[in-house]
Each structure stands twice: as structure tokens, then as C-alpha cells.
PDB file of N, CA and C in Angstrom:
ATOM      1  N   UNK A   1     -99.992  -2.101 -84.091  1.00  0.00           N
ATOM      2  CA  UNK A   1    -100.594  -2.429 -82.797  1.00  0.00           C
ATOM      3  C   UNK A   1    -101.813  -3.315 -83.011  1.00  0.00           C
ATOM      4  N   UNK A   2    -101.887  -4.144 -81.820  1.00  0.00           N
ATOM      5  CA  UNK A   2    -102.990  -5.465 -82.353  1.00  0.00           C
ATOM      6  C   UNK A   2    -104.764  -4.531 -81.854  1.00  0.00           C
ATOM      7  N   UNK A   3    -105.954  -4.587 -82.328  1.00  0.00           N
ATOM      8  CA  UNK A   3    -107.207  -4.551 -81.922  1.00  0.00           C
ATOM      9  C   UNK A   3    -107.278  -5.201 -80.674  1.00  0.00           C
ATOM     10  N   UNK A   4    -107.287  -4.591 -79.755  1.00  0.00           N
ATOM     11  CA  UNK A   4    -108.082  -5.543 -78.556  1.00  0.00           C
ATOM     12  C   UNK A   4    -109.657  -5.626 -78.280  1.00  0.00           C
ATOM     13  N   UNK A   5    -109.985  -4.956 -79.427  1.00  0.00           N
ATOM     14  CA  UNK A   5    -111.819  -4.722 -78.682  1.00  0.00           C
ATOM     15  C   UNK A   5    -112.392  -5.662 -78.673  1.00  0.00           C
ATOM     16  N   UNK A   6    -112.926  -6.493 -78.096  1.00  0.00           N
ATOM     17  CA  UNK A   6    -113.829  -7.918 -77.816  1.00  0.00           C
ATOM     18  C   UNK A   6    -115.163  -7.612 -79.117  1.00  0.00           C
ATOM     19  N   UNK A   7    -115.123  -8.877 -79.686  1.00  0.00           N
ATOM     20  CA  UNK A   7    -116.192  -9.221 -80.391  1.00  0.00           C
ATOM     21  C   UNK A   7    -117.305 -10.047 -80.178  1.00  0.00           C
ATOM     22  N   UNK A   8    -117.333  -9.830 -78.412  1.00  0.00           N
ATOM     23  CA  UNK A   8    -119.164 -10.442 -77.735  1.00  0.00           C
ATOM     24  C   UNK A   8    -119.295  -9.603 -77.108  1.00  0.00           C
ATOM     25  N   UNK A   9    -119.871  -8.081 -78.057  1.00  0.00           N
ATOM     26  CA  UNK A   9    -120.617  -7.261 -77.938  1.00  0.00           C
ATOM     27  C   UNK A   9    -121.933  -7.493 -77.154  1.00  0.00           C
ATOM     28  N   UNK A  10    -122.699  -8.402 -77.689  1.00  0.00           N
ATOM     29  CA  UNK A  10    -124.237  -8.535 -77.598  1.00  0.00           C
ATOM     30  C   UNK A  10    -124.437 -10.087 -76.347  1.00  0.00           C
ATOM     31  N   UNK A  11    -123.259 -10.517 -75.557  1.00  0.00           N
ATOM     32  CA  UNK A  11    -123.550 -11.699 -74.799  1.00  0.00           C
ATOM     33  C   UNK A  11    -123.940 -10.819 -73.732  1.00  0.00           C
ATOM     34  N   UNK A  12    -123.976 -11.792 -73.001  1.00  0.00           N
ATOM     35  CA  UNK A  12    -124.161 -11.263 -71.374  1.00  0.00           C
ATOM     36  C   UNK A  12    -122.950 -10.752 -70.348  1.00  0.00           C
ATOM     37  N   UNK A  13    -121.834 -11.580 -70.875  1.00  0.00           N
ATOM     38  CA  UNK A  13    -120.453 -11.434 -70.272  1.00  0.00           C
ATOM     39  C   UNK A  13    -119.531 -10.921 -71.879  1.00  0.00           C
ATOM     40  N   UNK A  14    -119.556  -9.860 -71.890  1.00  0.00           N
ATOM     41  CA  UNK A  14    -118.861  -8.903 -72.851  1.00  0.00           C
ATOM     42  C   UNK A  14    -117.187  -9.539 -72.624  1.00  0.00           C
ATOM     43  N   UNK A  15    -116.629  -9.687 -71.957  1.00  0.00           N
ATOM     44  CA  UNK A  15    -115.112  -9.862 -71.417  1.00  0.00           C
ATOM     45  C   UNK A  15    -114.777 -11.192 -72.556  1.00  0.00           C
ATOM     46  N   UNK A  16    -113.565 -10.995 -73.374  1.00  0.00           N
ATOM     47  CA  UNK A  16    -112.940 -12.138 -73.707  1.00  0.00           C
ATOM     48  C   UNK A  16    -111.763 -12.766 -72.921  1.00  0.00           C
ATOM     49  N   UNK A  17    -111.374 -11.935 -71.316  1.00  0.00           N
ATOM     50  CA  UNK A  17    -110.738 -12.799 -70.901  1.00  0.00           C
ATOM     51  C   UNK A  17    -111.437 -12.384 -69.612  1.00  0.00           C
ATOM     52  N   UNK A  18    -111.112 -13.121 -68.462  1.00  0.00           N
ATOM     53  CA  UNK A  18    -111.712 -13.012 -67.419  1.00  0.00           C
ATOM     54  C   UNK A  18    -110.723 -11.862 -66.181  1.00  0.00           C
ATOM     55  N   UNK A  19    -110.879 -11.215 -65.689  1.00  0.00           N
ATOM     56  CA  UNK A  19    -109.988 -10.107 -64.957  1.00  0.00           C
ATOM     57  C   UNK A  19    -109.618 -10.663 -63.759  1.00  0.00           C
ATOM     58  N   UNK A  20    -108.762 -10.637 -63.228  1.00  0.00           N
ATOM     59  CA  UNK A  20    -107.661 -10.533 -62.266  1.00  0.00           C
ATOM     60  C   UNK A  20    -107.950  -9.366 -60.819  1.00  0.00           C
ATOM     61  N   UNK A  21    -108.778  -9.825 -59.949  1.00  0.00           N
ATOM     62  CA  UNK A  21    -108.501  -8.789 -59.092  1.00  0.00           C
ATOM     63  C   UNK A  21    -106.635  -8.365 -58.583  1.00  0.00           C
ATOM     64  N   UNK A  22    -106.443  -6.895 -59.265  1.00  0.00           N
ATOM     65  CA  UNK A  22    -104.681  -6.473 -59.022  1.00  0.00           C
ATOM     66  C   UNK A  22    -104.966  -5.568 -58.970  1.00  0.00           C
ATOM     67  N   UNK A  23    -104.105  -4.614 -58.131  1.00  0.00           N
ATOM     68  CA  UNK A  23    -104.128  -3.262 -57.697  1.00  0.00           C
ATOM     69  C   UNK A  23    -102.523  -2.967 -58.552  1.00  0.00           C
ATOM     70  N   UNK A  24    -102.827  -2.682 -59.843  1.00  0.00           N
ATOM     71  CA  UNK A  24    -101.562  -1.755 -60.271  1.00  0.00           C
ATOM     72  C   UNK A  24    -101.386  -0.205 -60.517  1.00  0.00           C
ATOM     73  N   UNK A  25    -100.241  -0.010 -60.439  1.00  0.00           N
ATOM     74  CA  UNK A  25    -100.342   1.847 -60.521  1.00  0.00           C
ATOM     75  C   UNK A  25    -100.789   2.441 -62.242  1.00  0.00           C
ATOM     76  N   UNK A  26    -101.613   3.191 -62.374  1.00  0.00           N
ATOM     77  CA  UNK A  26    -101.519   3.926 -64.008  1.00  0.00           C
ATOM     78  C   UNK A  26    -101.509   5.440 -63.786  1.00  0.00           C
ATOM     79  N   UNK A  27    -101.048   5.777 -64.780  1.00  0.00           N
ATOM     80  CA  UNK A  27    -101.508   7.005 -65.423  1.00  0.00           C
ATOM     81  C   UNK A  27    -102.245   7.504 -66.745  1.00  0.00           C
ATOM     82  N   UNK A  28    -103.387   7.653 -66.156  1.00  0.00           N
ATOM     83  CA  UNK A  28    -104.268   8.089 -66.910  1.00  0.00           C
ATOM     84  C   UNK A  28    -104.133   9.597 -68.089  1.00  0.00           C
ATOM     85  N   UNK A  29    -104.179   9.715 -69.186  1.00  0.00           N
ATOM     86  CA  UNK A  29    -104.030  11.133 -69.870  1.00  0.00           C
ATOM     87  C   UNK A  29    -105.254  10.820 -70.775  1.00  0.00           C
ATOM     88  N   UNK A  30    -106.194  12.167 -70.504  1.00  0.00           N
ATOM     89  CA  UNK A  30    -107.463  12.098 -71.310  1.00  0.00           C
ATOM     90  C   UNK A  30    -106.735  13.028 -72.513  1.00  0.00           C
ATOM     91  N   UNK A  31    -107.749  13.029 -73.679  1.00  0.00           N
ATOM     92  CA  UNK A  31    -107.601  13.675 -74.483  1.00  0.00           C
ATOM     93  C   UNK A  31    -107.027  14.881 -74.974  1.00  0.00           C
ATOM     94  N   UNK A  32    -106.286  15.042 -75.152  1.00  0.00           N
ATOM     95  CA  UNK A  32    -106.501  16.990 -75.198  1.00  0.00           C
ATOM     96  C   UNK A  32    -105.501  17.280 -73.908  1.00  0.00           C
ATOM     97  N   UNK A  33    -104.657  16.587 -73.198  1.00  0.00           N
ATOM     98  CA  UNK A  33    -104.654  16.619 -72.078  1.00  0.00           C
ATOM     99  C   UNK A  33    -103.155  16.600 -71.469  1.00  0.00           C
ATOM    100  N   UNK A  34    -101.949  17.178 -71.097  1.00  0.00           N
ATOM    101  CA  UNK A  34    -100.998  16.887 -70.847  1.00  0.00           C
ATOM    102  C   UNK A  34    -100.724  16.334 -69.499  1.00  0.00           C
ATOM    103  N   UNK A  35    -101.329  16.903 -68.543  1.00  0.00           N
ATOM    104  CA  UNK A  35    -100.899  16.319 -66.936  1.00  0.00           C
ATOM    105  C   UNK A  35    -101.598  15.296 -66.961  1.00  0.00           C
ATOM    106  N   UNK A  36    -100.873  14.168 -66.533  1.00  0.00           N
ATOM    107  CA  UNK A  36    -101.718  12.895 -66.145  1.00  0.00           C
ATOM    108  C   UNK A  36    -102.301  12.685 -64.857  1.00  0.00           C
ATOM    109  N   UNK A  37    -103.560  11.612 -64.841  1.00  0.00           N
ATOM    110  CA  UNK A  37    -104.292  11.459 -63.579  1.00  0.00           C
ATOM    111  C   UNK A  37    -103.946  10.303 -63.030  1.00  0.00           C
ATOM    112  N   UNK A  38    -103.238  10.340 -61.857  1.00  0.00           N
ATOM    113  CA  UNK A  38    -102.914   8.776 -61.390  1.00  0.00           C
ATOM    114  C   UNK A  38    -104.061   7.849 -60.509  1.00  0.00           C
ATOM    115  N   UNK A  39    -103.682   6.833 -60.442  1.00  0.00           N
ATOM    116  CA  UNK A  39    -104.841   5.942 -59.878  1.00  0.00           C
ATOM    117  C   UNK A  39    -104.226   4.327 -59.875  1.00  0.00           C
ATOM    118  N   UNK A  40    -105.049   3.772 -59.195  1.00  0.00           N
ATOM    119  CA  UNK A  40    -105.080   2.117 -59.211  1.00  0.00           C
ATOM    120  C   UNK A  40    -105.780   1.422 -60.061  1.00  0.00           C
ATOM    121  N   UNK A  41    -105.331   0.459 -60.732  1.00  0.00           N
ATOM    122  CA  UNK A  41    -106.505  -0.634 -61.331  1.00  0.00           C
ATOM    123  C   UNK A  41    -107.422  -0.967 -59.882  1.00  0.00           C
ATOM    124  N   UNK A  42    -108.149  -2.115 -60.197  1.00  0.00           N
ATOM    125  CA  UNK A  42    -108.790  -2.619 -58.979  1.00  0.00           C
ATOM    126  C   UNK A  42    -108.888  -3.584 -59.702  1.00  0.00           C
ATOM    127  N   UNK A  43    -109.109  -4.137 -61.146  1.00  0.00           N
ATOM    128  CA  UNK A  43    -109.010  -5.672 -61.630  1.00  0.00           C
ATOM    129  C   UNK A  43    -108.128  -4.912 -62.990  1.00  0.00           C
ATOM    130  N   UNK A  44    -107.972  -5.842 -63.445  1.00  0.00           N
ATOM    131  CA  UNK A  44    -107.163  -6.009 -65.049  1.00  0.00           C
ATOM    132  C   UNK A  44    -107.330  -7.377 -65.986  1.00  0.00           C
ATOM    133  N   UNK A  45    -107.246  -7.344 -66.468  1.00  0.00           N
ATOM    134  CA  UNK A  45    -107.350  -8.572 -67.759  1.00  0.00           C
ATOM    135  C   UNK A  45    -106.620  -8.022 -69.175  1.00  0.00           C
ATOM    136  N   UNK A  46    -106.756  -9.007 -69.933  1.00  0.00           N
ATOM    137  CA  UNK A  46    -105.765  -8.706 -71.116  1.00  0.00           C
ATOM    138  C   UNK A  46    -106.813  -7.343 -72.117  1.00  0.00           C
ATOM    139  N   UNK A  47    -107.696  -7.152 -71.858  1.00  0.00           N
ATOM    140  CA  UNK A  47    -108.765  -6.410 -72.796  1.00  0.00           C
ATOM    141  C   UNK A  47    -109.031  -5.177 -72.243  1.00  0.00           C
ATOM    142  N   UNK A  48    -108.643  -5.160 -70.514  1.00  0.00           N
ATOM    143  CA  UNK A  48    -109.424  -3.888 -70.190  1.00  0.00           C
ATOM    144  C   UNK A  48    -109.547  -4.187 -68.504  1.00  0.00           C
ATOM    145  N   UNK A  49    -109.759  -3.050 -67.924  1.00  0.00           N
ATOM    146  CA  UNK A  49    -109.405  -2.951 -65.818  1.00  0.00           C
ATOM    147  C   UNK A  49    -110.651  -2.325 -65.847  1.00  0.00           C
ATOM    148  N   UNK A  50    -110.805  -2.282 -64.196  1.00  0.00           N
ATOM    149  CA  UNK A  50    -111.303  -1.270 -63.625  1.00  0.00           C
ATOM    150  C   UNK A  50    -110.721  -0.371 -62.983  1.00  0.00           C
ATOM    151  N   UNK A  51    -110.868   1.092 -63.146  1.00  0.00           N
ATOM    152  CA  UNK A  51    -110.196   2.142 -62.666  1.00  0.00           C
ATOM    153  C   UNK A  51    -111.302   2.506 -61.088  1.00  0.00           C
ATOM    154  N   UNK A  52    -110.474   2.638 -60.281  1.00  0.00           N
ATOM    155  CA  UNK A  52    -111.847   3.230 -58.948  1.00  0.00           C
ATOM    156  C   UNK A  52    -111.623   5.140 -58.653  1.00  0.00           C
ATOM    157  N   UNK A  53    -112.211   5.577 -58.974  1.00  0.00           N
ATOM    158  CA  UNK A  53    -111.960   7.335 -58.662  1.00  0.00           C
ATOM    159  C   UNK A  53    -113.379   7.883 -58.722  1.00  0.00           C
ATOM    160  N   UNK A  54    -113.136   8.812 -57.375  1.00  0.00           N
ATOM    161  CA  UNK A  54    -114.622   9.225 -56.992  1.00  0.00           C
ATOM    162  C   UNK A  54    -115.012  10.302 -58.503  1.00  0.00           C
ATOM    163  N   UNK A  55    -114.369  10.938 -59.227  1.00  0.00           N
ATOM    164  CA  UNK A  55    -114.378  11.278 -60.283  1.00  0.00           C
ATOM    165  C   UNK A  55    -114.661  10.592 -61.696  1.00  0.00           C
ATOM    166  N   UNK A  56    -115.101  10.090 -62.085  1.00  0.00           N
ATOM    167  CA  UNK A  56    -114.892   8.646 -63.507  1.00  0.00           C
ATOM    168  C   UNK A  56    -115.387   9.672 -64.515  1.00  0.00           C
ATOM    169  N   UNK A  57    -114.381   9.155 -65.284  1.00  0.00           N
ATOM    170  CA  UNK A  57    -114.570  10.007 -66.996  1.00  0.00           C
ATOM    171  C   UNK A  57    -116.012   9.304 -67.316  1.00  0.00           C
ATOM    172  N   UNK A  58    -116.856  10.334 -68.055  1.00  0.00           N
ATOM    173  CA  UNK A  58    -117.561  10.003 -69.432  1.00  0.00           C
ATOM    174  C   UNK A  58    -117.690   8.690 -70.328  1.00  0.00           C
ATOM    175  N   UNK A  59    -118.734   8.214 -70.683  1.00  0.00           N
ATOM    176  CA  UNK A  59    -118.531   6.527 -71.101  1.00  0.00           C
ATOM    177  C   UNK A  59    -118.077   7.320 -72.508  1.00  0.00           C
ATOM    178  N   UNK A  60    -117.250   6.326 -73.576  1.00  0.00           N
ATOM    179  CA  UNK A  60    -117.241   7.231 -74.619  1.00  0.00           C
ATOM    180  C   UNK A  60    -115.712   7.950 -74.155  1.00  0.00           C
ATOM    181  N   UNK A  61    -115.332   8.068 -73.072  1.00  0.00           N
ATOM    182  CA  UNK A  61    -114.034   9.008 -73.637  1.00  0.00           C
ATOM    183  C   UNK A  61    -112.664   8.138 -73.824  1.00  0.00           C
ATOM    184  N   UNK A  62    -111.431   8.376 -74.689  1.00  0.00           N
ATOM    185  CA  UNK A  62    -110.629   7.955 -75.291  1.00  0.00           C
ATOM    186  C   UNK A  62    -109.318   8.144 -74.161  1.00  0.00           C
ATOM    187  N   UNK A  63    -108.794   7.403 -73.872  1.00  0.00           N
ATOM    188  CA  UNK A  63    -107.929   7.449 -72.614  1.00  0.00           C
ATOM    189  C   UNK A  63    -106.752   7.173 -73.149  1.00  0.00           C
ATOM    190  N   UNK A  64    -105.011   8.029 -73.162  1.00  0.00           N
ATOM    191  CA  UNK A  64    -104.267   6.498 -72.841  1.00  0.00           C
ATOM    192  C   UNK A  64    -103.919   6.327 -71.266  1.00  0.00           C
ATOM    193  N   UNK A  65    -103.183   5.287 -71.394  1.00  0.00           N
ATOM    194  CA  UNK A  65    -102.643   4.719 -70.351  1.00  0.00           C
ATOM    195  C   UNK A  65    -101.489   4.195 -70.008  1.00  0.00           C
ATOM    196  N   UNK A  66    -100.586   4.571 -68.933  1.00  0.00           N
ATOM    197  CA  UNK A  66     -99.127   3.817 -68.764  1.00  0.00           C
ATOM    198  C   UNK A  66     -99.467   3.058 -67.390  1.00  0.00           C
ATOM    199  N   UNK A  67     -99.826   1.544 -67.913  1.00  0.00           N
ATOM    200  CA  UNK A  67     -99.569   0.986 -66.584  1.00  0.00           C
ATOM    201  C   UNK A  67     -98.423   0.802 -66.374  1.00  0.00           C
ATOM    202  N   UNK A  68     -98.024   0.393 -64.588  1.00  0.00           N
ATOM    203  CA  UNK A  68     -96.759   0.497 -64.396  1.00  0.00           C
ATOM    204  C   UNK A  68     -96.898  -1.574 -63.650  1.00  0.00           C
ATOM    205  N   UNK A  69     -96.096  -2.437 -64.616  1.00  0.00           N
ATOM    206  CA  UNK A  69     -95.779  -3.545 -64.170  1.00  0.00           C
ATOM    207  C   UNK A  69     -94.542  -3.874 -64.176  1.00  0.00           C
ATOM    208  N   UNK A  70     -93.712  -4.929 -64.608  1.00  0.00           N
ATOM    209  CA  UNK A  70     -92.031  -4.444 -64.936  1.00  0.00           C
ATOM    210  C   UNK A  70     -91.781  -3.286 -65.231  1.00  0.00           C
ATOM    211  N   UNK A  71     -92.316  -3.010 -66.554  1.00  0.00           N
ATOM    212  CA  UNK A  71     -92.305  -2.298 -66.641  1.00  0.00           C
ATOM    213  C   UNK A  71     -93.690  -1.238 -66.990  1.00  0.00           C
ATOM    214  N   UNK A  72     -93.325  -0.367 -68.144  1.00  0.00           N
ATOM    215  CA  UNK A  72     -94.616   0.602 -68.359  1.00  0.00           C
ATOM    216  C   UNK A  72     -95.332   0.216 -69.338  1.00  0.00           C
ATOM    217  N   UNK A  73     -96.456  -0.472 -69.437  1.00  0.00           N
ATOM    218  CA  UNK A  73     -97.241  -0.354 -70.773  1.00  0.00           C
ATOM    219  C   UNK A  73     -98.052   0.585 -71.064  1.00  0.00           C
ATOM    220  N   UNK A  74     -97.823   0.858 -72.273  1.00  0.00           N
ATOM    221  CA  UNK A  74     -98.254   2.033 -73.073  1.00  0.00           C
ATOM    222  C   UNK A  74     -99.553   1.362 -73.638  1.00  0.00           C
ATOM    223  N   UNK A  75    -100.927   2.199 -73.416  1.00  0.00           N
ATOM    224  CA  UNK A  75    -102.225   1.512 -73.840  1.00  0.00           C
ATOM    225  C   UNK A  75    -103.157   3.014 -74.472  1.00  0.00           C
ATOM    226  N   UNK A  76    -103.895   2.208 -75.620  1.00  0.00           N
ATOM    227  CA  UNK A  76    -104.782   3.368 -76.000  1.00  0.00           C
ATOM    228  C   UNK A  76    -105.805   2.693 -75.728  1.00  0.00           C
ATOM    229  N   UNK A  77    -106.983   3.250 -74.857  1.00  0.00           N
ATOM    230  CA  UNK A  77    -108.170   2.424 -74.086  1.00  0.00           C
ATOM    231  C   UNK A  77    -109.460   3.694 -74.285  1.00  0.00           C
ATOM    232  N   UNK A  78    -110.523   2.823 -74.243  1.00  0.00           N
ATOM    233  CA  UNK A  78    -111.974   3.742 -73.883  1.00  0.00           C
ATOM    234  C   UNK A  78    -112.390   3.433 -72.879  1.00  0.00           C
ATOM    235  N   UNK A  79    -113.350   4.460 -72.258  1.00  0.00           N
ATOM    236  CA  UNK A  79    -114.217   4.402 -71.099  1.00  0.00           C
ATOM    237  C   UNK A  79    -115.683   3.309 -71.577  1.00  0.00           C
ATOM    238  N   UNK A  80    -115.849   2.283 -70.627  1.00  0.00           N
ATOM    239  CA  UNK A  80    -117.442   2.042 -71.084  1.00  0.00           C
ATOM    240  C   UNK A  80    -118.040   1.469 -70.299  1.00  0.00           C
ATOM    241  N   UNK A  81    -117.590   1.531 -69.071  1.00  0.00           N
ATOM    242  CA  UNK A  81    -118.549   2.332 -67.783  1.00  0.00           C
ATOM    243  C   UNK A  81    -118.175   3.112 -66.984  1.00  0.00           C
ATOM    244  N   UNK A  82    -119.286   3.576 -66.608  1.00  0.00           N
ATOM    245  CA  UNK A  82    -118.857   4.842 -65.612  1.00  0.00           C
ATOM    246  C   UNK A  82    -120.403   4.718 -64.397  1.00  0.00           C
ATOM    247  N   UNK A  83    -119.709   4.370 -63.044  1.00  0.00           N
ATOM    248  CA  UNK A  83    -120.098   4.250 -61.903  1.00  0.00           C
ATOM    249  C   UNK A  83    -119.792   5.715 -61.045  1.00  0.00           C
ATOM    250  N   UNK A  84    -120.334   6.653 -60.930  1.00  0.00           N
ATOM    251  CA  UNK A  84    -120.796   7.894 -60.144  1.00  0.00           C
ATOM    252  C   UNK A  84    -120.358   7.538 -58.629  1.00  0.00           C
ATOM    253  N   UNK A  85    -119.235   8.061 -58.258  1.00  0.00           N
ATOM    254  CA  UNK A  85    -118.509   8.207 -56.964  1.00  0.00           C
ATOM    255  C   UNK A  85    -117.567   6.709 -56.966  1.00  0.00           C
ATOM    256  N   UNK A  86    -117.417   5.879 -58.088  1.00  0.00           N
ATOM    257  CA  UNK A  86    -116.635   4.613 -57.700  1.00  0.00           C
ATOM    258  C   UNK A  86    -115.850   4.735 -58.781  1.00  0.00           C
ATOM    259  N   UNK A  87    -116.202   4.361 -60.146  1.00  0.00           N
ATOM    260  CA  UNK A  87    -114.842   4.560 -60.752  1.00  0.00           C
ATOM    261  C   UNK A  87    -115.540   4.181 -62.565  1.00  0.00           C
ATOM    262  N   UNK A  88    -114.445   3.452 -63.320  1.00  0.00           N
ATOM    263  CA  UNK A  88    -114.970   3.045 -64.459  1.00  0.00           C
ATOM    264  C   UNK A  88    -114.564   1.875 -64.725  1.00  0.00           C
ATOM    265  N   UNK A  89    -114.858   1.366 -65.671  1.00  0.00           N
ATOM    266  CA  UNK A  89    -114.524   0.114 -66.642  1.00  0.00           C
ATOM    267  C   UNK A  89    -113.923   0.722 -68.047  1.00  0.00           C
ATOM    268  N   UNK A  90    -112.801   0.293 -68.063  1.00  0.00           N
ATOM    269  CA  UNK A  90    -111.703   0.756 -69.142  1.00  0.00           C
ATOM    270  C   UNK A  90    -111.853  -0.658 -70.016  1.00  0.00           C
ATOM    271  N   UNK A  91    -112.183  -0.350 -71.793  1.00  0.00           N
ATOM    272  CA  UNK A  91    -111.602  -1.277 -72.451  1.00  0.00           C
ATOM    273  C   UNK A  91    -110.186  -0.895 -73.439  1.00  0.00           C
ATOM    274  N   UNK A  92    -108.731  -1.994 -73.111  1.00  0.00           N
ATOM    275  CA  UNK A  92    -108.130  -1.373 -73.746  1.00  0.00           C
ATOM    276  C   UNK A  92    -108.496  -2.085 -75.752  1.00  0.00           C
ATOM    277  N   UNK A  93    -107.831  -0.425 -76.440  1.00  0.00           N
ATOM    278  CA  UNK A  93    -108.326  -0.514 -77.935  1.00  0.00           C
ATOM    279  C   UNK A  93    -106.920  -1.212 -78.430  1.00  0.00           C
ATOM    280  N   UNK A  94    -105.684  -0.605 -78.308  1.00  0.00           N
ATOM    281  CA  UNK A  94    -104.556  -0.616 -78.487  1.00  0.00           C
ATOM    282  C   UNK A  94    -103.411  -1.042 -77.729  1.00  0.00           C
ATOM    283  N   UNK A  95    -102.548  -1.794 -78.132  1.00  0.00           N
ATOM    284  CA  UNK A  95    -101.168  -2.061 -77.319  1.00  0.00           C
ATOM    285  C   UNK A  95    -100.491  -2.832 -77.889  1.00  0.00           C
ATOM    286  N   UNK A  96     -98.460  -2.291 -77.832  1.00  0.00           N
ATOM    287  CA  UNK A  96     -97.373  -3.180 -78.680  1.00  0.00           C
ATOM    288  C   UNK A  96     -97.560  -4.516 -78.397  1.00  0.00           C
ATOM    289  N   UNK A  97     -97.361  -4.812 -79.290  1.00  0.00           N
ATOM    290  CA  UNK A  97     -97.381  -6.929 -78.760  1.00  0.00           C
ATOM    291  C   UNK A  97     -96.841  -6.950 -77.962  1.00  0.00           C
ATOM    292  N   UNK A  98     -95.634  -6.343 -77.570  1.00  0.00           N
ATOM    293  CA  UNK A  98     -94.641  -6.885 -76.333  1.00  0.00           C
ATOM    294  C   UNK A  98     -95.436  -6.665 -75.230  1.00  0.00           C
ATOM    295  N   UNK A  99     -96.261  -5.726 -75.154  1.00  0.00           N
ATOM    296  CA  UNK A  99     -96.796  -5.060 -73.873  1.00  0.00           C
ATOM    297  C   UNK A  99     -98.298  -6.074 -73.556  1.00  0.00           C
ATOM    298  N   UNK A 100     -98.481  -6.014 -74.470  1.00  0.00           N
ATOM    299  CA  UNK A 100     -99.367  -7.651 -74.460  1.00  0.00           C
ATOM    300  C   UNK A 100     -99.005  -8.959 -73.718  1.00  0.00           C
ATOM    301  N   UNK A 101     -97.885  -9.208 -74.267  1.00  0.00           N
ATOM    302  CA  UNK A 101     -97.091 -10.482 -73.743  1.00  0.00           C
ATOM    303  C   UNK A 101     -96.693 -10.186 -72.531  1.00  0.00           C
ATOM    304  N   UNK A 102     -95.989  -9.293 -72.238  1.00  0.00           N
ATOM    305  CA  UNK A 102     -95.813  -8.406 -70.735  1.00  0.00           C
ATOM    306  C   UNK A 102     -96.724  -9.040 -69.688  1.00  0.00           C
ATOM    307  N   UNK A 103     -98.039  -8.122 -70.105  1.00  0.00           N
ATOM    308  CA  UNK A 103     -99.601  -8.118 -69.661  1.00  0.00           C
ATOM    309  C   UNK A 103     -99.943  -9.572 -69.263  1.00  0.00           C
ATOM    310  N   UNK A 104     -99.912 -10.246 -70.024  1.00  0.00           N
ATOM    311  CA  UNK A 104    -100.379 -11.753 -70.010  1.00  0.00           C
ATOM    312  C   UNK A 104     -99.723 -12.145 -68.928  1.00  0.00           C
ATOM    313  N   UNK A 105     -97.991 -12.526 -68.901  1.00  0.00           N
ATOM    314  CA  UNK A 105     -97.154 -13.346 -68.220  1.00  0.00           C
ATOM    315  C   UNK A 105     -97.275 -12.567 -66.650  1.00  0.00           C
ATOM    316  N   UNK A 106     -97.769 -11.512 -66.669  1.00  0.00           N
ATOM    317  CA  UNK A 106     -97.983 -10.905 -64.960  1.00  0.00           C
ATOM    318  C   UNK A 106     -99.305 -10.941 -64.848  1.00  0.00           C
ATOM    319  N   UNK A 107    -100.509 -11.110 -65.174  1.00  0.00           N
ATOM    320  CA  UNK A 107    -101.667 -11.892 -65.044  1.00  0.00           C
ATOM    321  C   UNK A 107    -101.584 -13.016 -64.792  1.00  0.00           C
ATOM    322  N   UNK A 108    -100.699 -13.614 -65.695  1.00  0.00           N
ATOM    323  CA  UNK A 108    -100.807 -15.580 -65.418  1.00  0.00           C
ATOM    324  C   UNK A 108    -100.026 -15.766 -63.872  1.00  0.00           C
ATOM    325  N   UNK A 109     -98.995 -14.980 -63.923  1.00  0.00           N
ATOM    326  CA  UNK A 109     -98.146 -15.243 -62.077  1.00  0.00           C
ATOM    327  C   UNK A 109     -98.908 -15.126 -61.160  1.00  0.00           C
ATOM    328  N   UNK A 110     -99.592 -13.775 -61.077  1.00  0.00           N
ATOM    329  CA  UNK A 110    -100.751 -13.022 -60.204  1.00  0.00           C
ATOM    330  C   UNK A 110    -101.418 -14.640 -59.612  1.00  0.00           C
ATOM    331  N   UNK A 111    -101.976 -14.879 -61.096  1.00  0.00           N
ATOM    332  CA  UNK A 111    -103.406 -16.145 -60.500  1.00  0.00           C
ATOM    333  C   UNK A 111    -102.348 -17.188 -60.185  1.00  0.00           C
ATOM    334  N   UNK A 112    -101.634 -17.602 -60.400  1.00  0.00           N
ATOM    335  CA  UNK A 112    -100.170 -18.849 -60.028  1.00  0.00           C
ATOM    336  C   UNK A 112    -100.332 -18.662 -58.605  1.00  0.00           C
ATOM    337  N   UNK A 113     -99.937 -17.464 -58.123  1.00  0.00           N
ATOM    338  CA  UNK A 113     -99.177 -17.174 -56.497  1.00  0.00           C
ATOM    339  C   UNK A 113    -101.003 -17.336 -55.660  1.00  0.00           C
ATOM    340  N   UNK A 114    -102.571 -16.747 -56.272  1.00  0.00           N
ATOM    341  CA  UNK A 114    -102.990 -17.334 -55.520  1.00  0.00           C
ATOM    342  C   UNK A 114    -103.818 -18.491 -55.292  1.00  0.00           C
ATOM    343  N   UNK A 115    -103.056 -19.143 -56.263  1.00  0.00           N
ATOM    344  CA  UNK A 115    -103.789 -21.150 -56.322  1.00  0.00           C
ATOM    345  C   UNK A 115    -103.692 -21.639 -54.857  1.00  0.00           C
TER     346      UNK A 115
END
């Protein structure tokens, strides 16, 4: 599985790609954790979304994730923000190349359809 963690830690704009306002479906499974928590993105990009839930995990906690686009991508992601009654900022750590390539080609349509 490829590293996705961005290496402009220390800029001002942390993001190596720029996010996509998209409302896709996930399921969230924290650690330790068998029932999953469902929810919406509210943006996405190839590195990492925002999740919105009046609940938001812990910065620091280890998530995966099945977004649902064609199909399901399978993601191992961290929390690293957390907004109190709105939601978080997910970076993903992990994901199959395919699910990558997936990721990309329904990001790139998304912004296509609203040129």
C-alpha cells in the first residue's frame, strides 16, 4: 500500500492536493471496534476529507474507512482535526493503488461536471 501522508507538514496549506467539495457515503470503524459509524464526507481529495458529525473522534485516532464510490475503497486514515459539534479532518495514511486510481478518476469527473 502506497504512504499518503503529505510532506508540507510545516507550510501554511498542509494539503498536497486540493479537496473537492463531495458528499460521499463512509463507514467509519475506530479502533478496537467492530460496528461501524456511518456518515458523509463533506470534501475529499486524494490525501484525506472532511467528515461532519456532531460527535468527532479525538485528533490522533486511527480510523479505517470504506468509502462508497463505484465502488468501496478500503482506507487506513488518522484524525487531525477535530471541530466540537461539526466534525473532523481525516488524513488518509493508506490505500490499494487501485483505490487510489479509483479516487482520482471520480475527483477529476466531480470537478469536469462543475466547469
Amino acid at each position: 500500500m502506497p504512504d499518503l501522508s503529505s510532506d508540507q507538514e510545516n507550510g501554511k496549506n498542509r494539503r498536497a492536493h486540493p479537496r473537492a467539495k463531495l458528499s460521499v457515503p463512509v463507514e467509519m470503524y475506530l479502533q478496537d471496534s467492530d460496528a461501524p459509524l456511518r456518515a458523509a464526507t463533506a470534501d475529499l481529495s486524494l490525501n484525506g476529507c472532511y467528515i461532519e458529525s456532531i460527535f468527532p473522534f479525538p485528533v490522533g485516532s486511527t480510523l479505517e474507512l470504506k468509502i462508497q464510490l463505484e465502488g468501496t475503497l478500503l482506507v487506513l486514515a488518522t484524525v487531525v482535526t477535530r471541530d466540537p459539534q461539526v466534525g473532523n479532518g481525516i488524513r488518509f495514511e493508506k490505500m490499494l493503488p487501485e483505490d487510489v486510481e479509483e479516487l482520482k478518476a471520480f475527483i477529476e469527473a466531480a470537478e469536469k461536471k462543475e466547469e
